[in-house]
PDB file of N, CA and C in Angstrom:
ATOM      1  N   UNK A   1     104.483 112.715  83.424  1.00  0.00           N
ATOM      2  CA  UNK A   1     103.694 112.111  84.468  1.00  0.00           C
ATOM      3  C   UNK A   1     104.641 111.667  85.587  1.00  0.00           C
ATOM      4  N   UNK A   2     104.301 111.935  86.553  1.00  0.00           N
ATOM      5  CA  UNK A   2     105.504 111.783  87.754  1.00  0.00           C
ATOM      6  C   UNK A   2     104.730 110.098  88.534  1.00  0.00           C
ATOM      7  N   UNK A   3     105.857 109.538  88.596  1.00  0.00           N
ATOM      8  CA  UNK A   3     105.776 108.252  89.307  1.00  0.00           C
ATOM      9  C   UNK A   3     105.634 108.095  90.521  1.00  0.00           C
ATOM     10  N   UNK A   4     104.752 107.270  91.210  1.00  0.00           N
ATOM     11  CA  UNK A   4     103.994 107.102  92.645  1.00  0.00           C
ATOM     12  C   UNK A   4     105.396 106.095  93.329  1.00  0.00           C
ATOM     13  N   UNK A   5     105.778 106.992  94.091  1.00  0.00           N
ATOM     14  CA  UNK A   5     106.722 106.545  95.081  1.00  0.00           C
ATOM     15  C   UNK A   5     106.163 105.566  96.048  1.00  0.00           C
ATOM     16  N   UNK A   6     107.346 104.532  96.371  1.00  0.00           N
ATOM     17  CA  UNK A   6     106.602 103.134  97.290  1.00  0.00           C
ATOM     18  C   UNK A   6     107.539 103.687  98.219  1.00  0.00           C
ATOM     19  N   UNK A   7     106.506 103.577  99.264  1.00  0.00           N
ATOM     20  CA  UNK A   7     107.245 103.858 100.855  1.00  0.00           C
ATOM     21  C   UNK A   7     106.825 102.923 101.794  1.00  0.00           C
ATOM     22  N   UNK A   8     107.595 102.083 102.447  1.00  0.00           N
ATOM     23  CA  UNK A   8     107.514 100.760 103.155  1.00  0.00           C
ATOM     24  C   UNK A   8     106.766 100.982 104.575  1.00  0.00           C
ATOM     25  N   UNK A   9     105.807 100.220 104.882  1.00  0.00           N
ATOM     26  CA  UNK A   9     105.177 100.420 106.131  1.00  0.00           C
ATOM     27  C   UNK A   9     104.228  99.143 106.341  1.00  0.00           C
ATOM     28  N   UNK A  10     104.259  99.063 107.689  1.00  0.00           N
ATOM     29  CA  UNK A  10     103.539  98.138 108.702  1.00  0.00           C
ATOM     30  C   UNK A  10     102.308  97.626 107.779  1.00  0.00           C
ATOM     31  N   UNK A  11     101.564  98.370 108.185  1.00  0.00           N
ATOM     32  CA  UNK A  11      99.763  98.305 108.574  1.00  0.00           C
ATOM     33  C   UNK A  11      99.676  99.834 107.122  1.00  0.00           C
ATOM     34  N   UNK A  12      99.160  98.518 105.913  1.00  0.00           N
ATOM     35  CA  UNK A  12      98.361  99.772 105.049  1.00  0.00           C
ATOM     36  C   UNK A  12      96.623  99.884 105.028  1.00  0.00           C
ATOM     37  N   UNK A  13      96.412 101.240 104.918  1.00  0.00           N
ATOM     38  CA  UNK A  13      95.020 101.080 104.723  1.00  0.00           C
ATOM     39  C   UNK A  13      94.388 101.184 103.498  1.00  0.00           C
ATOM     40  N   UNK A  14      95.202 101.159 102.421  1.00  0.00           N
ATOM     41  CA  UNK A  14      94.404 100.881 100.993  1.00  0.00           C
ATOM     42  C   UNK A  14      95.646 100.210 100.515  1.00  0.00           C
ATOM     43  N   UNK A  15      95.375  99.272  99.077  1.00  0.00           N
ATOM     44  CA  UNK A  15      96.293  99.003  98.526  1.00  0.00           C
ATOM     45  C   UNK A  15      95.764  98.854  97.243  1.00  0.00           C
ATOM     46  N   UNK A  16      96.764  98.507  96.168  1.00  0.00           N
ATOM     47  CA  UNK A  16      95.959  98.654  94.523  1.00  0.00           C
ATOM     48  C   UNK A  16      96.201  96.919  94.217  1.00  0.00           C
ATOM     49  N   UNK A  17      95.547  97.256  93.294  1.00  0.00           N
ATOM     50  CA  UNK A  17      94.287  95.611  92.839  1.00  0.00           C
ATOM     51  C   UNK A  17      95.679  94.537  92.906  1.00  0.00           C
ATOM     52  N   UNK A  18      97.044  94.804  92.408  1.00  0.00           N
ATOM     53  CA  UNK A  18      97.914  93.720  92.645  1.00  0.00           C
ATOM     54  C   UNK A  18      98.272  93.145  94.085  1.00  0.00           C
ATOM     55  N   UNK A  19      98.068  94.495  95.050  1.00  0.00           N
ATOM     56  CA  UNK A  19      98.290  94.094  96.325  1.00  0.00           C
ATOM     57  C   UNK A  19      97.367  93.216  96.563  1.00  0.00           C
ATOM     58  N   UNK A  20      96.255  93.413  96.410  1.00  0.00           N
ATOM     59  CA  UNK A  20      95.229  93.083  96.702  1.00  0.00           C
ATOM     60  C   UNK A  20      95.214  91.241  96.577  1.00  0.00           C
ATOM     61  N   UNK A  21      95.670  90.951  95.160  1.00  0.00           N
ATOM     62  CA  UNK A  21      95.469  90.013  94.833  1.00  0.00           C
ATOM     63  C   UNK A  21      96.451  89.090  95.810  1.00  0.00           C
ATOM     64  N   UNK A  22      97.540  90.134  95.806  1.00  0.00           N
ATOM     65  CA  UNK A  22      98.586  89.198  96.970  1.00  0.00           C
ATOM     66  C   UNK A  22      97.805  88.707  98.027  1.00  0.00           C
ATOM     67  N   UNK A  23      97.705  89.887  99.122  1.00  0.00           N
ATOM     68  CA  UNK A  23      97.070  89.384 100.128  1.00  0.00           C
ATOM     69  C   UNK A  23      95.912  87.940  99.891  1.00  0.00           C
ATOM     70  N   UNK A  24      95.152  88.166  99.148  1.00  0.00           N
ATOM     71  CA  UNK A  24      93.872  87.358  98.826  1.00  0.00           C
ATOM     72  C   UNK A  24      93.868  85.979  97.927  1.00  0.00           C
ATOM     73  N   UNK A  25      95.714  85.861  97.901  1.00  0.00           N
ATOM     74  CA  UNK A  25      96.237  84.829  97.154  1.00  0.00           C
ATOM     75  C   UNK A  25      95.097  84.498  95.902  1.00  0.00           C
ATOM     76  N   UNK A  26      94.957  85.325  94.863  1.00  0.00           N
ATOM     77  CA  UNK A  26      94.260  85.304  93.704  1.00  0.00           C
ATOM     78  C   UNK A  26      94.512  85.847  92.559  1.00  0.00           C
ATOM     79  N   UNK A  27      93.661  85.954  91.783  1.00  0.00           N
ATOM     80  CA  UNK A  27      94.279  86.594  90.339  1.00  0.00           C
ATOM     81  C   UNK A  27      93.720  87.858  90.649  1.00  0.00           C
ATOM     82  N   UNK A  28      94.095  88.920  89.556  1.00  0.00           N
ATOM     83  CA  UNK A  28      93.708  90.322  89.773  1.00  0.00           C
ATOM     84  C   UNK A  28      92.015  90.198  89.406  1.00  0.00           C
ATOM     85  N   UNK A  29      91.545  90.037  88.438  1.00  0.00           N
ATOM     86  CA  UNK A  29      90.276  89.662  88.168  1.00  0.00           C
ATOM     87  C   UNK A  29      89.327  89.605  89.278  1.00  0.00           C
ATOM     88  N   UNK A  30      89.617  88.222  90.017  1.00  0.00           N
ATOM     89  CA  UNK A  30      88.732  88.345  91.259  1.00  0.00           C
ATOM     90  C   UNK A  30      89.170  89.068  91.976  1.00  0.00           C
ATOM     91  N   UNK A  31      90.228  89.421  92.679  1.00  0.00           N
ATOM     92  CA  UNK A  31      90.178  90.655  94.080  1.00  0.00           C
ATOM     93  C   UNK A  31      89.798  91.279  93.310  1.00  0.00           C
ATOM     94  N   UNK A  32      89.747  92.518  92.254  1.00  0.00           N
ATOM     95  CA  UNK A  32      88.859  93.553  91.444  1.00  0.00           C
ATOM     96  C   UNK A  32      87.355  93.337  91.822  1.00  0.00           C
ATOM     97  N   UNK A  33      86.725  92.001  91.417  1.00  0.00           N
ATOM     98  CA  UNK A  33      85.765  91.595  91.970  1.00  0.00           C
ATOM     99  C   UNK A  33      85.272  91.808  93.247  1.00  0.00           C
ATOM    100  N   UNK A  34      86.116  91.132  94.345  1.00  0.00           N
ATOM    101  CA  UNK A  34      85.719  90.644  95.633  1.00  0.00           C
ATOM    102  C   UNK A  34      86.109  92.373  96.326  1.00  0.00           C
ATOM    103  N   UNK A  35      86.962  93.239  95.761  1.00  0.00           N
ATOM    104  CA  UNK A  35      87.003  94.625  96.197  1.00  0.00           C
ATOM    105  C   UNK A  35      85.438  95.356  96.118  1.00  0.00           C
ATOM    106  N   UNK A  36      85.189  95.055  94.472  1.00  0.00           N
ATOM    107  CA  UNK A  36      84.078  95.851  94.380  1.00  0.00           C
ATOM    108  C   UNK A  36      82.637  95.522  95.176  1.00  0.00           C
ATOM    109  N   UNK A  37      82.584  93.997  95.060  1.00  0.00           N
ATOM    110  CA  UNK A  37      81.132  93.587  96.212  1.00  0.00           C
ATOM    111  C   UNK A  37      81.728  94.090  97.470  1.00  0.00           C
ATOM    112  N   UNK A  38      82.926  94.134  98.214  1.00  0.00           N
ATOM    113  CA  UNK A  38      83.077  95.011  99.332  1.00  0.00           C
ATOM    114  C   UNK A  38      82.848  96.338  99.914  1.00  0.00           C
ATOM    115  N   UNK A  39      82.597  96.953  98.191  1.00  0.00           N
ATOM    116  CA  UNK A  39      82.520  98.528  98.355  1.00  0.00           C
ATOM    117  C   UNK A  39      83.419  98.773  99.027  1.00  0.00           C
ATOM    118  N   UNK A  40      84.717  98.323  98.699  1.00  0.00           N
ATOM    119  CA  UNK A  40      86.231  99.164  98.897  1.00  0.00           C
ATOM    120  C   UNK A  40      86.926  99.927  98.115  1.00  0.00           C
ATOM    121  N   UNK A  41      85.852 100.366  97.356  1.00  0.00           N
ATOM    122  CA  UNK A  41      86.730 100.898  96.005  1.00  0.00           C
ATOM    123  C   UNK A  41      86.898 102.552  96.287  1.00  0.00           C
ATOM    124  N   UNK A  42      88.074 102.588  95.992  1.00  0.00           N
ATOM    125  CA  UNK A  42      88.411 104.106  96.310  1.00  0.00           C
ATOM    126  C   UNK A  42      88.738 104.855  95.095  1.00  0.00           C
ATOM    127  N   UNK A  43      88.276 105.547  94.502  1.00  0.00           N
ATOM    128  CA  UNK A  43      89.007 106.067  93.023  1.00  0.00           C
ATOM    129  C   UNK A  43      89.471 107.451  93.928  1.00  0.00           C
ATOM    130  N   UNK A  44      90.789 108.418  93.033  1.00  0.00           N
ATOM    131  CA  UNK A  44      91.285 109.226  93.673  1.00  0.00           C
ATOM    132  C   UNK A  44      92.395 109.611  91.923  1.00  0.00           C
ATOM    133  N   UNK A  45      91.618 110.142  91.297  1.00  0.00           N
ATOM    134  CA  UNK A  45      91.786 110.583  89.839  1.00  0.00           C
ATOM    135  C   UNK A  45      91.719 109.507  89.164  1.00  0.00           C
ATOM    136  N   UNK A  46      92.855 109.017  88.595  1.00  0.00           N
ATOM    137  CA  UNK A  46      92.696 107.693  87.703  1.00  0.00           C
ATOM    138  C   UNK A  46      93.182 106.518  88.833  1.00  0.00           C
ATOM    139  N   UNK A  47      94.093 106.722  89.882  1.00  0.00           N
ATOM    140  CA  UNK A  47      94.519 105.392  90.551  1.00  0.00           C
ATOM    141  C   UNK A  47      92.943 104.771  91.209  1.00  0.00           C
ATOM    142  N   UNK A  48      93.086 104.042  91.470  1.00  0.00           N
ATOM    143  CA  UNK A  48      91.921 102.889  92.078  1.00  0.00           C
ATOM    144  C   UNK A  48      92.694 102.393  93.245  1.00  0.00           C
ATOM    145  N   UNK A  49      91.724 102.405  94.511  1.00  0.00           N
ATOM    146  CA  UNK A  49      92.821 101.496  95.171  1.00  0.00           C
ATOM    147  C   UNK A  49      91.556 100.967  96.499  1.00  0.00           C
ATOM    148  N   UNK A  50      91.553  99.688  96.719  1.00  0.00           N
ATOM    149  CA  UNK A  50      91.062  99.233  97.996  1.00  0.00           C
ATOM    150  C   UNK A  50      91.399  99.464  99.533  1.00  0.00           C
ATOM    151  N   UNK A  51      90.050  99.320 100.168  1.00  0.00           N
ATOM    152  CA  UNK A  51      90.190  99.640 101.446  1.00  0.00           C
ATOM    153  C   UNK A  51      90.680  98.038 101.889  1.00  0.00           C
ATOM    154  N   UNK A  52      91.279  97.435 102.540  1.00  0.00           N
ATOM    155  CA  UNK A  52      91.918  96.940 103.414  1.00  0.00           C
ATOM    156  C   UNK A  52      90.922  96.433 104.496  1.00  0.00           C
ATOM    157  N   UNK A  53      90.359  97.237 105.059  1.00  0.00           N
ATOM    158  CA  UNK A  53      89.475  97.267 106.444  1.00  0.00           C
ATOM    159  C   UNK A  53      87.957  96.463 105.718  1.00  0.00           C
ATOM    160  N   UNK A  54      87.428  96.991 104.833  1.00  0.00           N
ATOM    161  CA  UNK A  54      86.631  96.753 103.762  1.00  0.00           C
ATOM    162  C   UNK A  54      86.152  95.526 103.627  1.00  0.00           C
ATOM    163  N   UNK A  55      87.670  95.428 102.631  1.00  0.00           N
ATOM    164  CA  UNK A  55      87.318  94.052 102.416  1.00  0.00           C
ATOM    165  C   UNK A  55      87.607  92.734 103.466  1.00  0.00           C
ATOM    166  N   UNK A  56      88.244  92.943 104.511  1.00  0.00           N
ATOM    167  CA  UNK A  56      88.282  91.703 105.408  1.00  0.00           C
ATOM    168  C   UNK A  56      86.721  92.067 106.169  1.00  0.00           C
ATOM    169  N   UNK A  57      86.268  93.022 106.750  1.00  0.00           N
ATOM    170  CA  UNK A  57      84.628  92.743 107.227  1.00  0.00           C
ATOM    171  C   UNK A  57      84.329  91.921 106.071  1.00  0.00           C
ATOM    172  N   UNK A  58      83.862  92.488 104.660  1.00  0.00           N
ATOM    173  CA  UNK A  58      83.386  91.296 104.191  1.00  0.00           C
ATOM    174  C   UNK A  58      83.675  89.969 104.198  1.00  0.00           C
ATOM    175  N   UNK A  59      84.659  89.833 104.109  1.00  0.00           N
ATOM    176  CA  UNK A  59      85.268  88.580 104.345  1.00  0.00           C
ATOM    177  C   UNK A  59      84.702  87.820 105.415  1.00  0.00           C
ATOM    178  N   UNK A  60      84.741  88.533 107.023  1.00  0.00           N
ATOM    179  CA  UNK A  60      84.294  88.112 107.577  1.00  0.00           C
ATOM    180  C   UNK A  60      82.587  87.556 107.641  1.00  0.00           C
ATOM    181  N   UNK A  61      81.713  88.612 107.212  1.00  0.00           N
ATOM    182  CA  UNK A  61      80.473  88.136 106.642  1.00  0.00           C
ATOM    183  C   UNK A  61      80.111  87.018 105.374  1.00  0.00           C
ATOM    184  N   UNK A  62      81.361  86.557 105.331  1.00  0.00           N
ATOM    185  CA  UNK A  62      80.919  85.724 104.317  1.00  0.00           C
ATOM    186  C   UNK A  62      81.521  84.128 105.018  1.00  0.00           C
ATOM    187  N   UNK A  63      82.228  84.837 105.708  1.00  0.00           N
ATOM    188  CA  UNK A  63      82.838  83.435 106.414  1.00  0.00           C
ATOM    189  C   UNK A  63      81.691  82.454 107.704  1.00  0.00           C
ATOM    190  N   UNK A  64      81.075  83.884 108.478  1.00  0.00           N
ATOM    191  CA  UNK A  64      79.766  83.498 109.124  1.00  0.00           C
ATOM    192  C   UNK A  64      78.364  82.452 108.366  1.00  0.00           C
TER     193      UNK A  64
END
């Protein structure tokens, strides 16, 4: 199984559930959560990974 290379950049537009949790200062559990009521969920074989864009609109609708 060949390993997913990290390549450093600005502005991502998906990231996987640990990023996630970073950004969203939380446990993996809830961003998993707060990804999926976003409908940011991206599957792409077995990786999973959130939209970015996604979940801050929601965010924003929830902040209104």
């Amino acid at each position: 199984m060949n390993k997913t290379t990290q390549r450093k950049t600005d502005q991502q537009i998906t990231v996987d559930v640990e990023k996630l949790a970073g950004m969203l200062s939380c446990g993996r559990a809830t961003a998993r959560k707060i990804g999926e009521q976003a409908g940011a969920r991206i599957t792409i074989g077995r990786r999973v990974l959130y939209s970015v864009d996604a979940v801050k609109k929601y965010l924003k609708t929830l902040q209104e």
